[in-house]
N, C-alpha and C. Protein backbone atom coordinates (compact mmCIF):
# COMPACT_ATOMS: atom_id res chain seq x y z
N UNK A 1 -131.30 41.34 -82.89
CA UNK A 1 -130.80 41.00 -81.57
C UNK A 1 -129.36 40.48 -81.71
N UNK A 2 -128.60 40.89 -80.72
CA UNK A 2 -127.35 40.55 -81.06
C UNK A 2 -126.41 40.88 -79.92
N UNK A 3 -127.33 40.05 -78.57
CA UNK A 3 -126.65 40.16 -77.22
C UNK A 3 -127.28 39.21 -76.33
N UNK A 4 -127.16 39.35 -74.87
CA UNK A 4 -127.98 38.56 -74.12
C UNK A 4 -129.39 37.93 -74.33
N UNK A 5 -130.13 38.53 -75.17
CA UNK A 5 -131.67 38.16 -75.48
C UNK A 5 -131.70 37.20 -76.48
N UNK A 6 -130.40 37.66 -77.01
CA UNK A 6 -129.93 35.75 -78.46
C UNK A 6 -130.23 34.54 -77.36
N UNK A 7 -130.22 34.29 -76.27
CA UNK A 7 -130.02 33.50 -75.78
C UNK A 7 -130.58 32.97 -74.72
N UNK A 8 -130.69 32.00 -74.52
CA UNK A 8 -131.46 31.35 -73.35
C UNK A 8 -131.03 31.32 -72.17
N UNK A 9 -131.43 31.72 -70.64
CA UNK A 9 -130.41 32.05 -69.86
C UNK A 9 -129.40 30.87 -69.31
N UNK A 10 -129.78 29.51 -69.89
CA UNK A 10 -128.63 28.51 -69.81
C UNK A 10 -127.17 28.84 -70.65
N UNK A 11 -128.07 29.07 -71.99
CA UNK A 11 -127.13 29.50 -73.13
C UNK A 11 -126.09 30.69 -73.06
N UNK A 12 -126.99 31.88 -72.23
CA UNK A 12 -125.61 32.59 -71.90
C UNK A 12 -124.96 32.33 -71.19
N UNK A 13 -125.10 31.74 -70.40
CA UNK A 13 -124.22 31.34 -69.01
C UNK A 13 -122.91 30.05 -69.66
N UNK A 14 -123.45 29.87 -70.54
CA UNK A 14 -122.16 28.93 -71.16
C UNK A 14 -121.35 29.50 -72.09
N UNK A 15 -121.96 30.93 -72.96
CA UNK A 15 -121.06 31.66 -73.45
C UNK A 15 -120.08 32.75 -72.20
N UNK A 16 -120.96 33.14 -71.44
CA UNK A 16 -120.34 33.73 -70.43
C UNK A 16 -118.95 33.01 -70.05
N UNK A 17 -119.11 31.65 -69.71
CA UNK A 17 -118.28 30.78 -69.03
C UNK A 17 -117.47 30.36 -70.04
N UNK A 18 -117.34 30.44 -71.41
CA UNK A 18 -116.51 30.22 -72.56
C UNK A 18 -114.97 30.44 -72.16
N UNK A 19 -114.64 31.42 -72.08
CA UNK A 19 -113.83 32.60 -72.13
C UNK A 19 -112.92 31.53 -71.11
N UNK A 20 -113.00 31.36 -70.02
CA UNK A 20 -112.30 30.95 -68.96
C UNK A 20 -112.23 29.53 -69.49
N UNK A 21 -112.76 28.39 -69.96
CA UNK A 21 -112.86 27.20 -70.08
C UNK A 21 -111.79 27.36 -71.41
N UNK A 22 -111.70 28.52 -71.99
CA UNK A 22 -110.82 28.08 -73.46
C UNK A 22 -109.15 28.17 -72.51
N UNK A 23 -109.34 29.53 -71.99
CA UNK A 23 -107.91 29.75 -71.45
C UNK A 23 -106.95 28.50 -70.31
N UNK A 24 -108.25 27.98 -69.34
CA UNK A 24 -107.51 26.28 -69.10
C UNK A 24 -106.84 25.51 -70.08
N UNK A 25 -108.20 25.72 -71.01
CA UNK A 25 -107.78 24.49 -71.97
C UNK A 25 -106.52 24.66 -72.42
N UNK A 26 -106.02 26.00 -72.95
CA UNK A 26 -104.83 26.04 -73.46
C UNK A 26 -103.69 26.05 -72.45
N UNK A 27 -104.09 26.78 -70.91
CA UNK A 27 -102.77 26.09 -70.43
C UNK A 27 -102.72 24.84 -70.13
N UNK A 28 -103.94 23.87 -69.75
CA UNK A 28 -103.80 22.58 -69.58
C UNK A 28 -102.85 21.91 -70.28
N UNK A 29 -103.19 22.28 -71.91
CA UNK A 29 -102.71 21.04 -73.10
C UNK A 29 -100.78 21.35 -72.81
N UNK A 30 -100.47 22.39 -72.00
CA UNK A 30 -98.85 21.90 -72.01
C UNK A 30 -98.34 22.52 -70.46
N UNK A 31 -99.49 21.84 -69.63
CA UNK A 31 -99.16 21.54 -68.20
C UNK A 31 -97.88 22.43 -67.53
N UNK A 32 -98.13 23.24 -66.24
CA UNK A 32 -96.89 23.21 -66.05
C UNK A 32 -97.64 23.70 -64.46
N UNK A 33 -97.23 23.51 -63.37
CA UNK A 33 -97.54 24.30 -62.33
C UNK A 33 -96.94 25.52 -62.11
N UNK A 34 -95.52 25.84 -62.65
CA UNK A 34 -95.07 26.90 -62.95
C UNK A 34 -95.61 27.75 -63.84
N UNK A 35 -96.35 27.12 -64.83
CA UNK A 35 -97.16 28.10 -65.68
C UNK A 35 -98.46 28.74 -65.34
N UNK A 36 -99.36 27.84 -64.64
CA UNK A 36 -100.88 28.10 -64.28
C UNK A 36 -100.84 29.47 -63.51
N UNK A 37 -99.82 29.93 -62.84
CA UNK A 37 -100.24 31.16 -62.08
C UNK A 37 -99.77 32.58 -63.12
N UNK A 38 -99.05 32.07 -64.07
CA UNK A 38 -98.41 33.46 -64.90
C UNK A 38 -99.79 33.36 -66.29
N UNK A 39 -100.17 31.83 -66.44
CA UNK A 39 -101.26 32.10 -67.41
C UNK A 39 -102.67 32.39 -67.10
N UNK A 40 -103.46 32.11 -66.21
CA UNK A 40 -103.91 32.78 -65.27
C UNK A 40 -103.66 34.38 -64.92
N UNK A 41 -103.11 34.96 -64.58
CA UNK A 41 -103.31 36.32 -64.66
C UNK A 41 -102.68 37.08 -65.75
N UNK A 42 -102.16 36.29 -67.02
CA UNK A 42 -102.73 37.05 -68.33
C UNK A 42 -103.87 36.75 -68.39
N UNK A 43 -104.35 35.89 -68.14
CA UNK A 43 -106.07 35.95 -69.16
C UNK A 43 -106.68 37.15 -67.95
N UNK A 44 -106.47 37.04 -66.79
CA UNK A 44 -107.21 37.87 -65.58
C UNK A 44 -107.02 39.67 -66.06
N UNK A 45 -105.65 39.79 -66.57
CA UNK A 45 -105.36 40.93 -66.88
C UNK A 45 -105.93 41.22 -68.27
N UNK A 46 -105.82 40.33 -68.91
CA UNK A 46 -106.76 40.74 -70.48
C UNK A 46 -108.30 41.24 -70.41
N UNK A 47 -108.77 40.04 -69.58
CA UNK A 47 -110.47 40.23 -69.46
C UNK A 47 -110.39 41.51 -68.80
N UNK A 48 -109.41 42.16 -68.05
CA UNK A 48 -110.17 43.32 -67.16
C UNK A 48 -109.72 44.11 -68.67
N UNK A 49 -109.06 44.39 -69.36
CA UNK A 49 -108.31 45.37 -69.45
C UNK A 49 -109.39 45.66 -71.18
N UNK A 50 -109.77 43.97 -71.07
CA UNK A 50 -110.81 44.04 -72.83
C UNK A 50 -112.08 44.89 -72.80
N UNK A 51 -112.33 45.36 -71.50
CA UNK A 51 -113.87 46.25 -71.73
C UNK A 51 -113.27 47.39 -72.05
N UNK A 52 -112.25 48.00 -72.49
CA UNK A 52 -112.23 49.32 -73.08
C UNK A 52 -111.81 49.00 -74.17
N UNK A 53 -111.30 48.18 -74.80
CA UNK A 53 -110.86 47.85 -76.31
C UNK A 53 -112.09 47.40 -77.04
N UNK A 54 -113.16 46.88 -76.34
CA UNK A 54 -114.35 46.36 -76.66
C UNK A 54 -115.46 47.32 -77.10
N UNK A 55 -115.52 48.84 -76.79
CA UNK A 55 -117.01 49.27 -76.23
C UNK A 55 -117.39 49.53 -77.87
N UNK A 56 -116.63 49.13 -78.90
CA UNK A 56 -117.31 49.16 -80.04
C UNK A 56 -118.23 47.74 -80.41
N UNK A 57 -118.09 46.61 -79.36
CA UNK A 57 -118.71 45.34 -79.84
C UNK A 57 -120.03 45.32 -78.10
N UNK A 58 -121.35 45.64 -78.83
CA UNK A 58 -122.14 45.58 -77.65
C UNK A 58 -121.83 44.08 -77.16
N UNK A 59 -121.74 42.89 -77.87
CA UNK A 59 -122.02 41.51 -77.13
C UNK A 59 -120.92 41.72 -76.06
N UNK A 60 -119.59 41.84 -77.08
CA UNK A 60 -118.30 41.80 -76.06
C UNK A 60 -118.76 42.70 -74.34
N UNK A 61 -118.62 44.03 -74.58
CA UNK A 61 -119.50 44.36 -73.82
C UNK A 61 -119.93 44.07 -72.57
N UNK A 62 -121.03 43.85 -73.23
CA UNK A 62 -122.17 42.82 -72.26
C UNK A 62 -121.61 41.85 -71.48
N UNK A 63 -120.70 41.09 -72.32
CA UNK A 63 -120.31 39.49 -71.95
C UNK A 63 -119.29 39.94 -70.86
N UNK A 64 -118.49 41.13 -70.79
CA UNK A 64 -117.49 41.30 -70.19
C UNK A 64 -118.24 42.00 -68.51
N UNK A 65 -118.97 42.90 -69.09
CA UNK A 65 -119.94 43.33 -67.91
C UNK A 65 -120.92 42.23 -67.08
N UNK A 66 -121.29 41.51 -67.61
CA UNK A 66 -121.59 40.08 -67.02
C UNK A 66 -121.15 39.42 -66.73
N UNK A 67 -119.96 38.85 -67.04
CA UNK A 67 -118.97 37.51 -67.08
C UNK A 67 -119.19 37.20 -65.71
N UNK A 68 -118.78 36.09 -64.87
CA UNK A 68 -118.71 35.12 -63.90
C UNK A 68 -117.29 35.76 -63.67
N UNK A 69 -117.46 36.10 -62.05
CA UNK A 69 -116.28 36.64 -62.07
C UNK A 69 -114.61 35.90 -62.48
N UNK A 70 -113.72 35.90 -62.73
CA UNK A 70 -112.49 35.12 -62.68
C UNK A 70 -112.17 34.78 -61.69
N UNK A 71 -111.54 33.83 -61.17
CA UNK A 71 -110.68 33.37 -59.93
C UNK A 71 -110.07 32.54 -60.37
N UNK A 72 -108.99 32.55 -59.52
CA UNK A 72 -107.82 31.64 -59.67
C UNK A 72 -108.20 29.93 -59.52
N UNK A 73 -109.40 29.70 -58.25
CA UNK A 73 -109.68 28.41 -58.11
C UNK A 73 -110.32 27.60 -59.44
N UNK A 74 -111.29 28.43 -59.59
CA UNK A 74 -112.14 27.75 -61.00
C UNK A 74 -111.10 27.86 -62.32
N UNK A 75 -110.03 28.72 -62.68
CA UNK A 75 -108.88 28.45 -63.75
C UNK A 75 -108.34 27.02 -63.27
N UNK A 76 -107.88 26.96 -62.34
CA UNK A 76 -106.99 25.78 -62.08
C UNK A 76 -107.63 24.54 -61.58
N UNK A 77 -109.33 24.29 -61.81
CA UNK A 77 -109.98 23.56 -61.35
C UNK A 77 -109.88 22.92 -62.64
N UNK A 78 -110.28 23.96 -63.45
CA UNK A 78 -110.82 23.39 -65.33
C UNK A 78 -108.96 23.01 -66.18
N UNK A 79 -108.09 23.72 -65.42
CA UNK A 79 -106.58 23.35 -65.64
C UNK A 79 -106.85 21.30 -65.30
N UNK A 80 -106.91 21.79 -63.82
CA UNK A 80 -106.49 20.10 -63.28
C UNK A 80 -107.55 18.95 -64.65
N UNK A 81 -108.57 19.39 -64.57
CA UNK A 81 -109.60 18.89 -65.20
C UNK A 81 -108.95 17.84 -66.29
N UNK A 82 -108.40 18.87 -67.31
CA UNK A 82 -108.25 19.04 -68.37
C UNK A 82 -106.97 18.30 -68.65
N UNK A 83 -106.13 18.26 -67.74
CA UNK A 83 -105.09 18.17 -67.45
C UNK A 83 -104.97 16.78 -67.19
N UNK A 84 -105.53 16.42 -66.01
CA UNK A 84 -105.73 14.58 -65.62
C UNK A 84 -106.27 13.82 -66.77
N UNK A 85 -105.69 13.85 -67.72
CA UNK A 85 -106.83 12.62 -68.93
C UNK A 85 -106.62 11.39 -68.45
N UNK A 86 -105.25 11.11 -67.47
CA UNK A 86 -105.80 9.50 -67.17
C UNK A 86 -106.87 8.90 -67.12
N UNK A 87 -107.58 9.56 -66.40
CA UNK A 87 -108.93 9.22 -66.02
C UNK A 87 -110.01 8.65 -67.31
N UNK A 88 -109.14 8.51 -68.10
CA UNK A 88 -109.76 7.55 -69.45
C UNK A 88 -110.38 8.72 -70.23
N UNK A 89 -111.29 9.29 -69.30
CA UNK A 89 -112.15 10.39 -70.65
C UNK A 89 -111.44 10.99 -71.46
N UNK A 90 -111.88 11.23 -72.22
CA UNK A 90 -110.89 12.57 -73.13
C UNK A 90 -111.50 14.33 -73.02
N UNK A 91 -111.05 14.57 -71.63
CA UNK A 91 -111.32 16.01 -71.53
C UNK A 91 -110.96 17.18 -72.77
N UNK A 92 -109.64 16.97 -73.42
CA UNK A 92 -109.22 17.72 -74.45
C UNK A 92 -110.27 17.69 -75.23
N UNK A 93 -110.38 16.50 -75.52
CA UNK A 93 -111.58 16.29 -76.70
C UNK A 93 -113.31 16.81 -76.34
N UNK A 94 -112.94 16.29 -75.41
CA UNK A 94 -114.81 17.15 -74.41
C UNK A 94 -115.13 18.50 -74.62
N UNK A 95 -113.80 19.44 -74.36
CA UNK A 95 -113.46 20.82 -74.34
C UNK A 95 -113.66 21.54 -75.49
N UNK A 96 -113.20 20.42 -76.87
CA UNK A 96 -113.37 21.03 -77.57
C UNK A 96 -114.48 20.52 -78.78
N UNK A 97 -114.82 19.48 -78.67
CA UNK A 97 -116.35 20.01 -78.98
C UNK A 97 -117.65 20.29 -78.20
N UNK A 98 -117.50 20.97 -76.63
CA UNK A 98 -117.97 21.90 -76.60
C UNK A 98 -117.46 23.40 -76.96
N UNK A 99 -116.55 23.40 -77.28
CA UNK A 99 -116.35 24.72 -78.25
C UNK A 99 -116.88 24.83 -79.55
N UNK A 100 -116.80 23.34 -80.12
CA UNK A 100 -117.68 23.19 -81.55
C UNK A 100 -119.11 23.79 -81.34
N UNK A 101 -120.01 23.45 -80.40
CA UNK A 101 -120.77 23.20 -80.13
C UNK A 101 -121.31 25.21 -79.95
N UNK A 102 -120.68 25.50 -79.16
CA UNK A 102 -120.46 26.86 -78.81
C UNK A 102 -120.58 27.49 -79.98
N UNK A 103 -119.49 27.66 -81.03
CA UNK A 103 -119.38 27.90 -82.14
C UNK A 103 -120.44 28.01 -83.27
N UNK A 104 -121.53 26.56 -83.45
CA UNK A 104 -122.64 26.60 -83.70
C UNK A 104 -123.65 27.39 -83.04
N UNK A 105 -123.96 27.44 -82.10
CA UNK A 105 -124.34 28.45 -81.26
C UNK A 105 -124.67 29.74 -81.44
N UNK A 106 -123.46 29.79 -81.47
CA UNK A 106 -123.03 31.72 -81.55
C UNK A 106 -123.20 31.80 -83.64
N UNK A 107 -122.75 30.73 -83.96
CA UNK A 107 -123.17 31.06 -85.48
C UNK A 107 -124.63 31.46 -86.30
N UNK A 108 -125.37 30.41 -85.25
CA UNK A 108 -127.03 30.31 -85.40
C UNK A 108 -127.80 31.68 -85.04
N UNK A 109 -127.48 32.40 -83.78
CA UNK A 109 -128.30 33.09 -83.17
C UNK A 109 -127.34 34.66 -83.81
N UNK A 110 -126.48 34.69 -83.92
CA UNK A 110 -126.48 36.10 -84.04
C UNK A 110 -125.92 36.85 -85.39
N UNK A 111 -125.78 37.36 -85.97
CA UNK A 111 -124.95 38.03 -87.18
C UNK A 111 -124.00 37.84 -87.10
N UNK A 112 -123.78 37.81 -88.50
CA UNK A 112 -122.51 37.16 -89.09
C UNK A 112 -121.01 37.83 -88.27
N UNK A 113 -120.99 39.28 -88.54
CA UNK A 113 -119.81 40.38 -87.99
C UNK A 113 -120.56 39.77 -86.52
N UNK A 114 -121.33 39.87 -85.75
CA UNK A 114 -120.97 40.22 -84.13
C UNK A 114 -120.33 38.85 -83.97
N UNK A 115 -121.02 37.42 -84.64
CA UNK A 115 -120.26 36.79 -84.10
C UNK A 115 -118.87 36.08 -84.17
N UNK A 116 -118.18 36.92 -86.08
CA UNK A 116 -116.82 36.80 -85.69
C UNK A 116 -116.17 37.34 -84.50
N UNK A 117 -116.81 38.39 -84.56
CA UNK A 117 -116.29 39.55 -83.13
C UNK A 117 -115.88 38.59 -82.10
N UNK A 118 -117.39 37.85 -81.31
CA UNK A 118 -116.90 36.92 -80.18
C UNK A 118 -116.33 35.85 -80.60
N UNK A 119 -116.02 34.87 -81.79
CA UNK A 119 -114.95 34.30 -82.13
C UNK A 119 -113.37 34.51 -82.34
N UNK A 120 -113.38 35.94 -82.31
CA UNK A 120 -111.87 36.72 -82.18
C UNK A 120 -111.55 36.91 -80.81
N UNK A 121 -112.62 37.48 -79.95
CA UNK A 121 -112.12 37.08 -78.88
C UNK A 121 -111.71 36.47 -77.92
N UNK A 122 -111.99 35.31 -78.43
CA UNK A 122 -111.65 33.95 -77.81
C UNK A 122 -110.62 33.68 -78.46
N UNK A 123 -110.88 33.49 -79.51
CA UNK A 123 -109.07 33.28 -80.29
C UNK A 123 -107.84 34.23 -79.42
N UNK A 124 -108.55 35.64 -79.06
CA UNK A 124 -106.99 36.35 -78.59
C UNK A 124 -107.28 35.81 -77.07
N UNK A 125 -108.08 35.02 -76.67
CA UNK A 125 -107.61 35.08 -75.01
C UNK A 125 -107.38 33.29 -74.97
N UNK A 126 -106.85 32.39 -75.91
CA UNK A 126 -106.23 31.70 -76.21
C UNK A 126 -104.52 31.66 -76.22
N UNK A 127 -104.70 33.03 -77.25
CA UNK A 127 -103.28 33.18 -77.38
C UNK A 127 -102.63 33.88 -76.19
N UNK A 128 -103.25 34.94 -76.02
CA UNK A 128 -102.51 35.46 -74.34
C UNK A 128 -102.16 34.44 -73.61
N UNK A 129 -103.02 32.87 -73.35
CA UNK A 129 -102.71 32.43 -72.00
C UNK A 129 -101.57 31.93 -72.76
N UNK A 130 -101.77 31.60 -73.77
CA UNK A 130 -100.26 31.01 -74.31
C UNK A 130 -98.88 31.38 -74.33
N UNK A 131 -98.99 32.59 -74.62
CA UNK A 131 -98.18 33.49 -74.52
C UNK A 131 -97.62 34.07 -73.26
N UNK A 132 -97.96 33.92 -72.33
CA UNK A 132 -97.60 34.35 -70.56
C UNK A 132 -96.63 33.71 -70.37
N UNK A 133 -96.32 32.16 -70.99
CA UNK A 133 -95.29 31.93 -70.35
C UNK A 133 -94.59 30.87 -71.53
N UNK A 134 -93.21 31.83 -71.62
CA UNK A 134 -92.13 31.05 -72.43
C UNK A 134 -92.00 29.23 -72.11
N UNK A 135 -92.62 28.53 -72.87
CA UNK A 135 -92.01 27.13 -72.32
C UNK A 135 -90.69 26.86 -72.25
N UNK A 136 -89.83 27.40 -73.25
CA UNK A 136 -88.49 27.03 -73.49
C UNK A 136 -87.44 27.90 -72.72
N UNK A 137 -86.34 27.59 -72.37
CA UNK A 137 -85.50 28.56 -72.05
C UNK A 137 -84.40 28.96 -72.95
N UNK A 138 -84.27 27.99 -73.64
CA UNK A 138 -83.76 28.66 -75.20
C UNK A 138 -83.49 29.94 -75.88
N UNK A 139 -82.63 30.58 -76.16
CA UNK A 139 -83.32 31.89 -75.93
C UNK A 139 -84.04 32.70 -77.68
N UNK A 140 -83.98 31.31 -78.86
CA UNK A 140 -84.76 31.84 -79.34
C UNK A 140 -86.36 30.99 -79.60
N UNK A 141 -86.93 30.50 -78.55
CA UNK A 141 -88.18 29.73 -78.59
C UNK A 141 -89.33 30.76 -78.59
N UNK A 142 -89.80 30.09 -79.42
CA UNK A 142 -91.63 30.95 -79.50
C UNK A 142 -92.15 31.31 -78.12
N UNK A 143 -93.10 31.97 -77.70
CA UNK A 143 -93.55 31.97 -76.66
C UNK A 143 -94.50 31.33 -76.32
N UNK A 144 -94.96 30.73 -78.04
CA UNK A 144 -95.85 29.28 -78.06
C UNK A 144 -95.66 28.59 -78.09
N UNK A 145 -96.19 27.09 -77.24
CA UNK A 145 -95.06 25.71 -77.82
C UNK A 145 -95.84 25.71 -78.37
N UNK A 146 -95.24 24.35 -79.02
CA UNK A 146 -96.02 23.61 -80.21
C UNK A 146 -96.99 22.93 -79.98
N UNK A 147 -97.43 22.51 -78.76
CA UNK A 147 -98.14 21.79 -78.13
C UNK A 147 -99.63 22.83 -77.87
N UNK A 148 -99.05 24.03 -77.36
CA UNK A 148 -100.34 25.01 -77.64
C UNK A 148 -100.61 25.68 -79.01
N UNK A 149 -100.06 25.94 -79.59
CA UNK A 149 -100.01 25.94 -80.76
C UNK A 149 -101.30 25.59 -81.97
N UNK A 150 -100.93 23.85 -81.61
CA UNK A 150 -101.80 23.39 -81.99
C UNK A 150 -103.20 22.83 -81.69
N UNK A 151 -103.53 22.83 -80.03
CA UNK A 151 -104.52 23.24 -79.83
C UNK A 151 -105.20 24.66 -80.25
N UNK A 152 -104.21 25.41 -80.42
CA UNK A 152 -105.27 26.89 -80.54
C UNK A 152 -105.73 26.59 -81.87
N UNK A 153 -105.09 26.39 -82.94
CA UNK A 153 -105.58 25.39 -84.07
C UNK A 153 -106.40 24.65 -84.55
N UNK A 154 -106.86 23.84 -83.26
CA UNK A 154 -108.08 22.65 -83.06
C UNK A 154 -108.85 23.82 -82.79
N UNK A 155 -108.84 24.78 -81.88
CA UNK A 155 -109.76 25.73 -81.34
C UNK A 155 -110.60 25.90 -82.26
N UNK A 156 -109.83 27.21 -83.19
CA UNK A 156 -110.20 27.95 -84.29
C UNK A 156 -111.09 27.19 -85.55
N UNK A 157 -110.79 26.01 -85.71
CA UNK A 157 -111.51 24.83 -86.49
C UNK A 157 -113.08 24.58 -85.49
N UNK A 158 -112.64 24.45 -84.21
CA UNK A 158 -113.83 23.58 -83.36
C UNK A 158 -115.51 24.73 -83.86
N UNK A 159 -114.17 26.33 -83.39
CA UNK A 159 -115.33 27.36 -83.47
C UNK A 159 -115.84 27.84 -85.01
N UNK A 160 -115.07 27.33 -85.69
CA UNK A 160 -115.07 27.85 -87.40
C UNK A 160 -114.91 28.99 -87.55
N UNK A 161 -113.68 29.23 -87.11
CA UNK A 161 -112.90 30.80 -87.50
C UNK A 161 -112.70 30.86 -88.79
C-alpha cells in the first residue's frame, strides 16, 4: 500500500493539507503583503501544473487529485497565522514540528522511494513559494532570502530529507 489506504481518513486529510501549510509557512517566515499574492499563485500554479509531472508517483497523484482545493483565503489565513507570533505561541515552531510529525508519518506507513517522492515534493513547493518573489531589489540578490532559506532548511530536517 502506498496511497490513501496508508492512512487514516484524519491522517490523510493532514497530508492532503501539508502542501498548503508548508507554502504559508515559508512565505510567512519573511512577511511581506506585497509578497503573499505573487507567492500564493506560484504555489497555486505549481499544484495545478504538478499532476502531469507527477503521473509517475501514484501517491503524488492521488494527493493532487484529492487535495483541498487552494484558495487564496486559507493561504493567507495560515500566512497571518504564522506570521502574528506576538501572540506568545510559537507558530513557526508549531508548523514545524508538525511537519516533524508529518514526516514520521509518511516515514512509518509507506516505502521508502514513495515517501521520498512526497518529501520532494514538498521541498519543491517550499522553494517555489520562495522563489515568486525577489525580496531584494538589488540586482544581484537570490530570489531566496536568507530568512527563507533557512526555514526551508528547518523544513527538510523537520521532514528528514
Amino acid at each position: 500500500m502506498s496511497g490513501h489506504e496508508s492512512f487514516t481518513d484524519e491522517e490523510w486529510a493532514e497530508i492532503r493539507r501539508f502542501p498548503v501549510l508548508v507554502a504559508a509557512l515559508i512565505s510567512a517566515v519573511d512577511y511581506s503583503s506585497l509578497s503573499e499574492f505573487k507567492e500564493f499563485n506560484a504555489f497555486a500554479t505549481f499544484i495545478h501544473k504538478a499532476g502531469a509531472k507527477r503521473k509517475k508517483s501514484p501517491l503524488i497523484a492521488e494527493l493532487l487529485k484529492d487535495t483541498i482545493d487552494v484558495n487564496v483565503e486559507t493561504f493567507v489565513d495560515h500566512c497571518n497565522h504564522v506570521a502574528a507570533s506576538l501572540s506568545g505561541d510559537k507558530p513557526i515552531e508549531a508548523a514545524l514540528n508538525h511537519a516533524r510529525d508529518i514526516g514520521i508519518l509518511i516515514d512509518e506507513r509507506l516505502p521508502k522511494n514513495v515517501a521520498g517522492t512526497y518529501k520532494g515534493f514538498i521541498m519543491e513547493v517550499a522553494v517555489v513559494v520562495a522563489r515568486a518573489h525577489k525580496e531584494s531589489m538589488l540586482p544581484f540578490a537570490s530570489s531566496i532570502s536568507k530568512v527563507e532559506d533557512y526555514h526551508i532548511r528547518r523544513l527538510g530536517q523537520a521532514i528528514r530529507v
